[in-house]
PDB file of N, CA and C in Angstrom:
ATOM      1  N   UNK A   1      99.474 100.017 122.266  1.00  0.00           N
ATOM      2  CA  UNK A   1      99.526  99.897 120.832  1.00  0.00           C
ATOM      3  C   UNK A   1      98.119  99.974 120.223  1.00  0.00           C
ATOM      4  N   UNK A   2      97.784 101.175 120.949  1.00  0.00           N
ATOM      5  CA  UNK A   2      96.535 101.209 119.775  1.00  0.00           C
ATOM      6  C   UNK A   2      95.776 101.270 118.187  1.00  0.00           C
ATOM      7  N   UNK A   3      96.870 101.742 117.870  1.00  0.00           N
ATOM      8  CA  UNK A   3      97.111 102.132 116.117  1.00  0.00           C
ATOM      9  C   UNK A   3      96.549 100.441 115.444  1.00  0.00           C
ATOM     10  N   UNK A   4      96.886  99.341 116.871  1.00  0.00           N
ATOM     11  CA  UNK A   4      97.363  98.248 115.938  1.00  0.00           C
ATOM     12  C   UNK A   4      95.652  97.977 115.450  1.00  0.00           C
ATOM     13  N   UNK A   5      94.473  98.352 115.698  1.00  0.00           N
ATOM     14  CA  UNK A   5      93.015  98.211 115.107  1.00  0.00           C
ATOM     15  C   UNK A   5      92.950  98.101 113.686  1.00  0.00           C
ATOM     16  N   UNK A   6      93.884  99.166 113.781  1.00  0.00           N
ATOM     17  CA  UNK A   6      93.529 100.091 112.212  1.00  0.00           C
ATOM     18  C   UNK A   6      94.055  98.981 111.000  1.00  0.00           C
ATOM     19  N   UNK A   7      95.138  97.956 111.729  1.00  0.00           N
ATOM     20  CA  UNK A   7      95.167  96.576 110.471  1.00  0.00           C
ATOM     21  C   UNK A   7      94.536  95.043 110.625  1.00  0.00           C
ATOM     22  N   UNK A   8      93.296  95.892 111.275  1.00  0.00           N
ATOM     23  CA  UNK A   8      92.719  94.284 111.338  1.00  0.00           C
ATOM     24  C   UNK A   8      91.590  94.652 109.857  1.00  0.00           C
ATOM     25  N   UNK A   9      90.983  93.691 109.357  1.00  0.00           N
ATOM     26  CA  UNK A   9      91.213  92.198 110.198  1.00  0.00           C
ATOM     27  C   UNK A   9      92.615  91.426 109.378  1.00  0.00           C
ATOM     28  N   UNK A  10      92.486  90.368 110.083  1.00  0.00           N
ATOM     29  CA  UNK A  10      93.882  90.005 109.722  1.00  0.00           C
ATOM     30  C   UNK A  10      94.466  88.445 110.996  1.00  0.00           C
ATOM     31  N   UNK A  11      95.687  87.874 109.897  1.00  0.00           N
ATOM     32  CA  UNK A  11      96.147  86.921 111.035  1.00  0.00           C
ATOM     33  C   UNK A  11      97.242  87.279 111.980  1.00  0.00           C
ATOM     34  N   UNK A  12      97.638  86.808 112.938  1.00  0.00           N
ATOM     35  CA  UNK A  12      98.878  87.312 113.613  1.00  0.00           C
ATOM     36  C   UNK A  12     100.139  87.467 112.732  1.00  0.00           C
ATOM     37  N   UNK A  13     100.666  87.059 111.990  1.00  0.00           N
ATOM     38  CA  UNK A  13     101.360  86.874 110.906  1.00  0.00           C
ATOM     39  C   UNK A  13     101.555  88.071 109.874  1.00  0.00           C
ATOM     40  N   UNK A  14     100.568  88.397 109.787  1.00  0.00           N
ATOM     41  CA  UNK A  14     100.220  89.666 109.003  1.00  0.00           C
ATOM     42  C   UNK A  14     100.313  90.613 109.499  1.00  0.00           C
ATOM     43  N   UNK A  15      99.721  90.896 110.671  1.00  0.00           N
ATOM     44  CA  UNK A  15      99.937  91.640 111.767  1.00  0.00           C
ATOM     45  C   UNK A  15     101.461  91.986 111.872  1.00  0.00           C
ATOM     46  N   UNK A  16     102.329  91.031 112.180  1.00  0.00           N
ATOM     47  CA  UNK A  16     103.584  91.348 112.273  1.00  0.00           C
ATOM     48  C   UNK A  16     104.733  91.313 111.308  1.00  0.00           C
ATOM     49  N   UNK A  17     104.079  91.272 110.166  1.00  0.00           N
ATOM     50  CA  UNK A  17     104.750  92.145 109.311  1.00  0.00           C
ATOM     51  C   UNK A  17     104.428  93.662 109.153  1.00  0.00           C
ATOM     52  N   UNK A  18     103.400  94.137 109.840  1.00  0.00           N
ATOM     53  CA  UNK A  18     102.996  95.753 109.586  1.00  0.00           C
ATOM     54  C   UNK A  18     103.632  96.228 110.840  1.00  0.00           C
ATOM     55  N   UNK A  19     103.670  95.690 111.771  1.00  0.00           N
ATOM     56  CA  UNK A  19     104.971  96.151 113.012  1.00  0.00           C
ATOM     57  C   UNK A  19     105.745  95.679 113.533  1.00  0.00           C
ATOM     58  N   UNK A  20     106.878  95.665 112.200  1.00  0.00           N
ATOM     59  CA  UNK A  20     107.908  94.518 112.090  1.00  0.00           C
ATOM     60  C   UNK A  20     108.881  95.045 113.290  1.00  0.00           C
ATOM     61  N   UNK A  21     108.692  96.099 114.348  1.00  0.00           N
ATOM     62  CA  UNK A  21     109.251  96.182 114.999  1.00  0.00           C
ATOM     63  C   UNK A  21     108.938  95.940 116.728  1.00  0.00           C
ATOM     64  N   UNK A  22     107.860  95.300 116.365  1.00  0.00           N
ATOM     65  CA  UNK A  22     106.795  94.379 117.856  1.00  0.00           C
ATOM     66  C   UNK A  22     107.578  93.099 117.630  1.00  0.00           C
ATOM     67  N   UNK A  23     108.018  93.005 119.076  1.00  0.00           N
ATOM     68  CA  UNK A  23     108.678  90.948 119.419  1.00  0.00           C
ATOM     69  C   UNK A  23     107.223  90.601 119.040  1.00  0.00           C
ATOM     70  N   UNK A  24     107.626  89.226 119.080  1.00  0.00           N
ATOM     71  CA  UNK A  24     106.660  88.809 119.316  1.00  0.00           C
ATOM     72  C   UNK A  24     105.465  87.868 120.426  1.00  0.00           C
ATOM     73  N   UNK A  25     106.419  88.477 121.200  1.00  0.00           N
ATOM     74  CA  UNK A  25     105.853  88.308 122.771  1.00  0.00           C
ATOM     75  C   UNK A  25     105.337  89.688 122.817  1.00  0.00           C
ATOM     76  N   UNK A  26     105.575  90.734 122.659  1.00  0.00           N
ATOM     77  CA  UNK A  26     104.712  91.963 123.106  1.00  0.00           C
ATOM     78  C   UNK A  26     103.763  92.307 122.159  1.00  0.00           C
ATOM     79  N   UNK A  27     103.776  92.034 121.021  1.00  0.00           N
ATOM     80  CA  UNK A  27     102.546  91.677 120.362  1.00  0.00           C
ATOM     81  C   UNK A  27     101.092  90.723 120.556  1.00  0.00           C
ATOM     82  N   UNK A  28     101.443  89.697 121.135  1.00  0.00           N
ATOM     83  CA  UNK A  28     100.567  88.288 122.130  1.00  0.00           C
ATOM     84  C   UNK A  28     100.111  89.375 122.744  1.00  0.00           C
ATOM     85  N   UNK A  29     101.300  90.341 124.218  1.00  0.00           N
ATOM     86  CA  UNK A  29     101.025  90.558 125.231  1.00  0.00           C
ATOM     87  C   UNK A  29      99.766  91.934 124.906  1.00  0.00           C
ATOM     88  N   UNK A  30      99.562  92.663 123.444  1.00  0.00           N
ATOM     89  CA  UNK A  30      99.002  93.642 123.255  1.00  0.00           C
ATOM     90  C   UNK A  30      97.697  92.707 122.631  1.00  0.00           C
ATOM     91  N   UNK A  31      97.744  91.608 121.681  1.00  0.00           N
ATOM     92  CA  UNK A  31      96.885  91.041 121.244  1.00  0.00           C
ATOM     93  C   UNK A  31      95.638  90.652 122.280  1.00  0.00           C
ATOM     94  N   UNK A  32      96.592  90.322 123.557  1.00  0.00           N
ATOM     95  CA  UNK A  32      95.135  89.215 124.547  1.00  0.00           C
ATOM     96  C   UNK A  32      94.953  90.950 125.415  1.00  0.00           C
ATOM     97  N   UNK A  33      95.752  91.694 125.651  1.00  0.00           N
ATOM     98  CA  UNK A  33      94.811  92.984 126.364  1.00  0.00           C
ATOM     99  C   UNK A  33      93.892  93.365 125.487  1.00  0.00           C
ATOM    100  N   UNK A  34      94.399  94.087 124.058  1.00  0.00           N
ATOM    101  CA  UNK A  34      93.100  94.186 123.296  1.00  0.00           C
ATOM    102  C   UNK A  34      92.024  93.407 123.218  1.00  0.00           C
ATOM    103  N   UNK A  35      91.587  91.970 123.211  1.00  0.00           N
ATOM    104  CA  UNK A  35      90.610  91.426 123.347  1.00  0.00           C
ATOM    105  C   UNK A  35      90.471  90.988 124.743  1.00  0.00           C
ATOM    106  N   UNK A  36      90.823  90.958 125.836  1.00  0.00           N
ATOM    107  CA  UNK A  36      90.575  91.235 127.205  1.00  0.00           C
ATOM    108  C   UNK A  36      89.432  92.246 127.803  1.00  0.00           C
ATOM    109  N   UNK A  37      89.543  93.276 126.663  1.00  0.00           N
ATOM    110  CA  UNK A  37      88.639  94.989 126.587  1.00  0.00           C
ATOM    111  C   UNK A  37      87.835  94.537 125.726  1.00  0.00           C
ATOM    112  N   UNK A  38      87.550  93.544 125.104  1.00  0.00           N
ATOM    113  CA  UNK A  38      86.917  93.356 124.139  1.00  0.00           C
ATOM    114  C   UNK A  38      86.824  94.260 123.272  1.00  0.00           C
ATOM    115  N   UNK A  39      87.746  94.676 122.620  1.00  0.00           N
ATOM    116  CA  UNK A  39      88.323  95.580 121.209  1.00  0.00           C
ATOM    117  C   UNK A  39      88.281  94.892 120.380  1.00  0.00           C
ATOM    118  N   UNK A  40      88.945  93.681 120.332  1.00  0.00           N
ATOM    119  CA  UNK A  40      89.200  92.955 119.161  1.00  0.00           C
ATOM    120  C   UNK A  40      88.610  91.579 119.771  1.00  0.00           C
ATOM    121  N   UNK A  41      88.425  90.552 118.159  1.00  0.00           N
ATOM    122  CA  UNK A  41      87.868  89.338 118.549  1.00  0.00           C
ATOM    123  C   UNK A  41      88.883  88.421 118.402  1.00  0.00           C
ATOM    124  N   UNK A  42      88.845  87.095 118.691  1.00  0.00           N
ATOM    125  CA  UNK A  42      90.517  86.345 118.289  1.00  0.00           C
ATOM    126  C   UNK A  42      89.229  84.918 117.766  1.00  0.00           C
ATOM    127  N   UNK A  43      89.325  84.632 116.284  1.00  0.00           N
ATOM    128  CA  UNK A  43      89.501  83.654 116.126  1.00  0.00           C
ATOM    129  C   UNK A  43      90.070  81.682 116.087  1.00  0.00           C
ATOM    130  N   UNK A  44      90.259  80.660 116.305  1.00  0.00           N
ATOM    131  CA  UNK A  44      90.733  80.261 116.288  1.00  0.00           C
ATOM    132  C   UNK A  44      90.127  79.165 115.109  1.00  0.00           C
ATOM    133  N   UNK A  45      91.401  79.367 113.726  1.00  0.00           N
ATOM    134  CA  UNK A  45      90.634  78.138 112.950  1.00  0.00           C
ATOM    135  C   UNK A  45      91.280  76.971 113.237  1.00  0.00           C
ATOM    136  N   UNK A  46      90.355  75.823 113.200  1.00  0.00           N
ATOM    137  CA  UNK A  46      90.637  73.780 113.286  1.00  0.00           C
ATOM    138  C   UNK A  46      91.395  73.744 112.140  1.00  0.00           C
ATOM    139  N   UNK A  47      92.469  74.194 111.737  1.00  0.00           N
ATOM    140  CA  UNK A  47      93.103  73.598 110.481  1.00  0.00           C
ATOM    141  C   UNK A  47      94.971  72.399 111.241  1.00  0.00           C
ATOM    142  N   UNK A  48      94.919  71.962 110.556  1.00  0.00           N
ATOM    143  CA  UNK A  48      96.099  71.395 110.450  1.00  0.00           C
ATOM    144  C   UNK A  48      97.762  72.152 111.186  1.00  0.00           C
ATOM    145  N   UNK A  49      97.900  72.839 110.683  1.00  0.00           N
ATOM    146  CA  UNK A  49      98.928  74.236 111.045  1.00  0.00           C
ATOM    147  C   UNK A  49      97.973  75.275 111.989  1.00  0.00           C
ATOM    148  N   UNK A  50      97.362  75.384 113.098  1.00  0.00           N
ATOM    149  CA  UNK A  50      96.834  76.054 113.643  1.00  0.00           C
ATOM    150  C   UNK A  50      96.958  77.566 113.399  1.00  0.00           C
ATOM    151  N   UNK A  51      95.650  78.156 112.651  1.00  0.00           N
ATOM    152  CA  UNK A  51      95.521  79.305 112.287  1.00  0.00           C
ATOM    153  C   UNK A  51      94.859  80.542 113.085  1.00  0.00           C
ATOM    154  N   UNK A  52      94.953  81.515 113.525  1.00  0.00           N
ATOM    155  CA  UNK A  52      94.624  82.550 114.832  1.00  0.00           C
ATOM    156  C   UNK A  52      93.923  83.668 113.570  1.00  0.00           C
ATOM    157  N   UNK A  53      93.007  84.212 113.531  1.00  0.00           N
ATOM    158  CA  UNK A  53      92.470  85.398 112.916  1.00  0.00           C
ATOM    159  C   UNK A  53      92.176  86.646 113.984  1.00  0.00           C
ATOM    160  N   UNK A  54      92.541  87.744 113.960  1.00  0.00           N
ATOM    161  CA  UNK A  54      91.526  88.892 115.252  1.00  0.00           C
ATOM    162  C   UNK A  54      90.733  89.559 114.152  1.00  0.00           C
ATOM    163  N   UNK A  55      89.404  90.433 114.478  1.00  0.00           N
ATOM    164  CA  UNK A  55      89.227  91.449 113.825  1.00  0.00           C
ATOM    165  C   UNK A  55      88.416  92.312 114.928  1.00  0.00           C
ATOM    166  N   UNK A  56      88.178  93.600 114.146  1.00  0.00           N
ATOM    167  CA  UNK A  56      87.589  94.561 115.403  1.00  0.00           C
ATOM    168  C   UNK A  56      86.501  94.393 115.950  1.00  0.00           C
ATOM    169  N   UNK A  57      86.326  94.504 116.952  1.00  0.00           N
ATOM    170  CA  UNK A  57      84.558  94.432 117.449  1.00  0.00           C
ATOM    171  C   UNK A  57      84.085  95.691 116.915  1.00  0.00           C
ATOM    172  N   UNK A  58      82.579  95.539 117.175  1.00  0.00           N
ATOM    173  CA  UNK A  58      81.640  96.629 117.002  1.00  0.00           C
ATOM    174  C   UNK A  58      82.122  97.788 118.179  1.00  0.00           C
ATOM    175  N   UNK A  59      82.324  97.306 119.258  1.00  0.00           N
ATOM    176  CA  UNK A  59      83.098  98.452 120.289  1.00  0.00           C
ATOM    177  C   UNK A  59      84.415  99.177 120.178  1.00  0.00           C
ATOM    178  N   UNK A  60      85.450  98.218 119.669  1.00  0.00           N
ATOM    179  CA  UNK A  60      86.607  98.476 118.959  1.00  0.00           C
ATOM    180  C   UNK A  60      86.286  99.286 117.978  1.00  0.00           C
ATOM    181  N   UNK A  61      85.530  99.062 117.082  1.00  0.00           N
ATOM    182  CA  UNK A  61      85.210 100.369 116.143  1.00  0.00           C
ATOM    183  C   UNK A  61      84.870 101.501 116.190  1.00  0.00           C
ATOM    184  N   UNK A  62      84.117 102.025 117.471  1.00  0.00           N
ATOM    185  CA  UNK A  62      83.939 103.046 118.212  1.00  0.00           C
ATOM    186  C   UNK A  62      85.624 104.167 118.789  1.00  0.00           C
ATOM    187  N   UNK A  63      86.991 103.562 118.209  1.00  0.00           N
ATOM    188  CA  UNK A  63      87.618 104.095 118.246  1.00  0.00           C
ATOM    189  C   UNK A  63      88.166 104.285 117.747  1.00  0.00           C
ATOM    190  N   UNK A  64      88.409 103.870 116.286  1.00  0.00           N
ATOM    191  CA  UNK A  64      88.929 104.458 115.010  1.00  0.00           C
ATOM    192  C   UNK A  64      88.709 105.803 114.842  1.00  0.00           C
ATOM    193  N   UNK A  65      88.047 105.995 114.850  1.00  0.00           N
ATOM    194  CA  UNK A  65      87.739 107.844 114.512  1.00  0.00           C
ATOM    195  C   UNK A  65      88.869 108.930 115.604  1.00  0.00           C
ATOM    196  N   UNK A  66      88.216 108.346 117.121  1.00  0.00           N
ATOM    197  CA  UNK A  66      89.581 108.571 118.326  1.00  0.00           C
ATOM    198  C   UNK A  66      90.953 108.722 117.408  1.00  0.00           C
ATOM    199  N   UNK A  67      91.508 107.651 117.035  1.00  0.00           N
ATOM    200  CA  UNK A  67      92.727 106.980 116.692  1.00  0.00           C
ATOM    201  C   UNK A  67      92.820 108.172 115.517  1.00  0.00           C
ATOM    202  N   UNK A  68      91.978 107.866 114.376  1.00  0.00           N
ATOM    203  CA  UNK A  68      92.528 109.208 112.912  1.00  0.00           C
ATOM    204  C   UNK A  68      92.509 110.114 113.567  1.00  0.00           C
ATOM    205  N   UNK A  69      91.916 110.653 115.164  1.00  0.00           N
ATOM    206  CA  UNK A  69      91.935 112.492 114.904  1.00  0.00           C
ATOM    207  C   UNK A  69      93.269 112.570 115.766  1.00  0.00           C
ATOM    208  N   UNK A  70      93.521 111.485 116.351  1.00  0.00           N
ATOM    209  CA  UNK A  70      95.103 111.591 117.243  1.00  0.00           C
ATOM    210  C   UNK A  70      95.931 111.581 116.103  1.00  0.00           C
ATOM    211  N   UNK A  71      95.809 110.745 115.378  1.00  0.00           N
ATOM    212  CA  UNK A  71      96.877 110.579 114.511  1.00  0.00           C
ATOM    213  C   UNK A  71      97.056 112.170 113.541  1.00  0.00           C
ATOM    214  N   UNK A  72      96.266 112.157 113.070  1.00  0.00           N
ATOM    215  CA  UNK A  72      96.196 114.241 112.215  1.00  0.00           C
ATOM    216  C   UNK A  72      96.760 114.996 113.268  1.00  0.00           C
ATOM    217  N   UNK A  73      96.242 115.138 114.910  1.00  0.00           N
ATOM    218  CA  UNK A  73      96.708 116.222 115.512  1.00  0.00           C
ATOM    219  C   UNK A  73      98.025 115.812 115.529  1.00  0.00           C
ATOM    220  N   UNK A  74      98.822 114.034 115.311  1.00  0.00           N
ATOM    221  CA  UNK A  74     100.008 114.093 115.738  1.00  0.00           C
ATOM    222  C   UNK A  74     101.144 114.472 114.178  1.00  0.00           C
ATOM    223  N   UNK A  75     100.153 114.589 112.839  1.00  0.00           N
ATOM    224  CA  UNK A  75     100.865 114.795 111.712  1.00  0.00           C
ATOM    225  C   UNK A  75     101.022 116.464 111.950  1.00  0.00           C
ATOM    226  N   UNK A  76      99.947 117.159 111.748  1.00  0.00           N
ATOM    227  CA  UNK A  76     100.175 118.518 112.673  1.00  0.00           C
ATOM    228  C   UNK A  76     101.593 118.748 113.206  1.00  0.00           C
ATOM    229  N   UNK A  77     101.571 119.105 114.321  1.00  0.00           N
ATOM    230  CA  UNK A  77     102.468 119.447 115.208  1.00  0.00           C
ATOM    231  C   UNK A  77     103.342 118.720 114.986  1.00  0.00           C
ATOM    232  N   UNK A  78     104.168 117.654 114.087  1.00  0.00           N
ATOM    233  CA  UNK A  78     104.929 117.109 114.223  1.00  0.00           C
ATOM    234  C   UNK A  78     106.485 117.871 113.370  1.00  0.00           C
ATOM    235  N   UNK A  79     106.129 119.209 112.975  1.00  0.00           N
ATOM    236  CA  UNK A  79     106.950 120.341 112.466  1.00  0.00           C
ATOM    237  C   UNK A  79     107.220 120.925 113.608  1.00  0.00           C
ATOM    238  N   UNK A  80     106.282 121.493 114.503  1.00  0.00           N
ATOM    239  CA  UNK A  80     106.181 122.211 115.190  1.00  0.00           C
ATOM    240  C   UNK A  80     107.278 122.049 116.594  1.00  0.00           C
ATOM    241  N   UNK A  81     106.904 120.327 116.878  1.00  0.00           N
ATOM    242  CA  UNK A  81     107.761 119.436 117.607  1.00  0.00           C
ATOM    243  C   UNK A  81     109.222 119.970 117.412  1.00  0.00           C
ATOM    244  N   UNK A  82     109.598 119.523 116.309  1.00  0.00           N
ATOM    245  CA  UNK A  82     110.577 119.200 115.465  1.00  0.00           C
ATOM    246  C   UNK A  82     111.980 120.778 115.527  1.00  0.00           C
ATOM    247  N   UNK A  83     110.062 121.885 115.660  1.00  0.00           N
ATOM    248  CA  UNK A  83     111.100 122.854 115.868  1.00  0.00           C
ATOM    249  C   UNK A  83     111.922 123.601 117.228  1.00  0.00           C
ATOM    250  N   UNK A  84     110.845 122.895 118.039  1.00  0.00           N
ATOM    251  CA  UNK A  84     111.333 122.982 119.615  1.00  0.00           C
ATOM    252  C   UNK A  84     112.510 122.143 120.001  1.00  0.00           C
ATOM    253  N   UNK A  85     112.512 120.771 119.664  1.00  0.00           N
ATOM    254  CA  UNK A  85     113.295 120.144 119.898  1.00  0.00           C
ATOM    255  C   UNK A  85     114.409 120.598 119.589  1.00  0.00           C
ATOM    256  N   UNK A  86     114.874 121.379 117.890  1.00  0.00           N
ATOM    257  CA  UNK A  86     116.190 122.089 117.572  1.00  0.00           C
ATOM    258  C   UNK A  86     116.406 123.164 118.482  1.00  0.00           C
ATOM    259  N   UNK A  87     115.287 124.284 118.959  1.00  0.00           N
ATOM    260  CA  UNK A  87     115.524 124.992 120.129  1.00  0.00           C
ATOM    261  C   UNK A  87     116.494 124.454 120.942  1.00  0.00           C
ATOM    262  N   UNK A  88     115.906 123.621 121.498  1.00  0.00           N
ATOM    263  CA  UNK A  88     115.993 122.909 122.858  1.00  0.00           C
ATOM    264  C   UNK A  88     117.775 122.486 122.394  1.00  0.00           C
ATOM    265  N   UNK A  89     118.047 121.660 121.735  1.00  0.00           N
ATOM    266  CA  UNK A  89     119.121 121.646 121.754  1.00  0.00           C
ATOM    267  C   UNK A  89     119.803 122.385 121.293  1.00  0.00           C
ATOM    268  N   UNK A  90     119.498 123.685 120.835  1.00  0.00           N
ATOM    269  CA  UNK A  90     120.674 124.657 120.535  1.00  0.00           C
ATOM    270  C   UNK A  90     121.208 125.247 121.625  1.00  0.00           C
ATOM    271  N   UNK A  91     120.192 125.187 123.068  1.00  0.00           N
ATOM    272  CA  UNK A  91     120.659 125.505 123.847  1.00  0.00           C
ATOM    273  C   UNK A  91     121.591 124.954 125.042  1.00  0.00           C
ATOM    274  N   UNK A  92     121.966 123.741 124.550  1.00  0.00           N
ATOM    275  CA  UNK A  92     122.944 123.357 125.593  1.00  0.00           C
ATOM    276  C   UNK A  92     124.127 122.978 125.183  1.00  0.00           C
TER     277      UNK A  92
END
C-alpha cells in the first residue's frame, strides 16, 4: 500500500477514512512495515484518549515522485487495459 504516503500527515483515523476499504488490522499491518523502512514516522501523543500521528520521512519523500509517475502511467493505459480486457473476453 504504497499510495498510502501520499495522505500523510495525518492520524490513523483519518487515514482510514481515505481507505475506507483497509480492515483495520491490515492497515496497523501496512502502518508498522512502512515505518519499519523508515518511510513514515509514528508519533505517539500523552493525551488522555491515546492519540497516534504518522507523517513522511525525509526518505519517504524520496518516493512520491516514484508513486505520481506510476500513478499517470497507470491513468494512461488504463483505456488501453480496458480495451484488451473486452478483447479478451470476447473471445471465449
Amino acid at each position: 500500500m504504497p499510495g498510502i504516503c501520499l495522505f500523510f500527515p495525518g492520524d490513523f483515523h483519518k487515514l482510514q477514512r481515505k481507505i475506507p476499504d483497509a480492515t483495520r488490522r491490515v492497515l496497523n499491518i501496512q502502518l508498522k512495515e512502512l515505518e519499519e523502512h523508515e518511510l513514515i514516522s509514528k508519533k505517539i501523543y500523552p493525551v488522555v484518549s491515546p492519540k497516534v500521528g504518522y507523517s513522511v520521512t525525509d526518505f519517504g519523500k524520496t518516493l512520491i515522485p516514484v508513486i505520481a509517475m506510476l500513478g499517470n502511467w497507470a491513468d494512461k493505459i488504463r483505456n488501453v487495459y480496458a480495451r484488451l480486457l473486452k478483447t479478451f473476453d470476447a473471445k471465449d
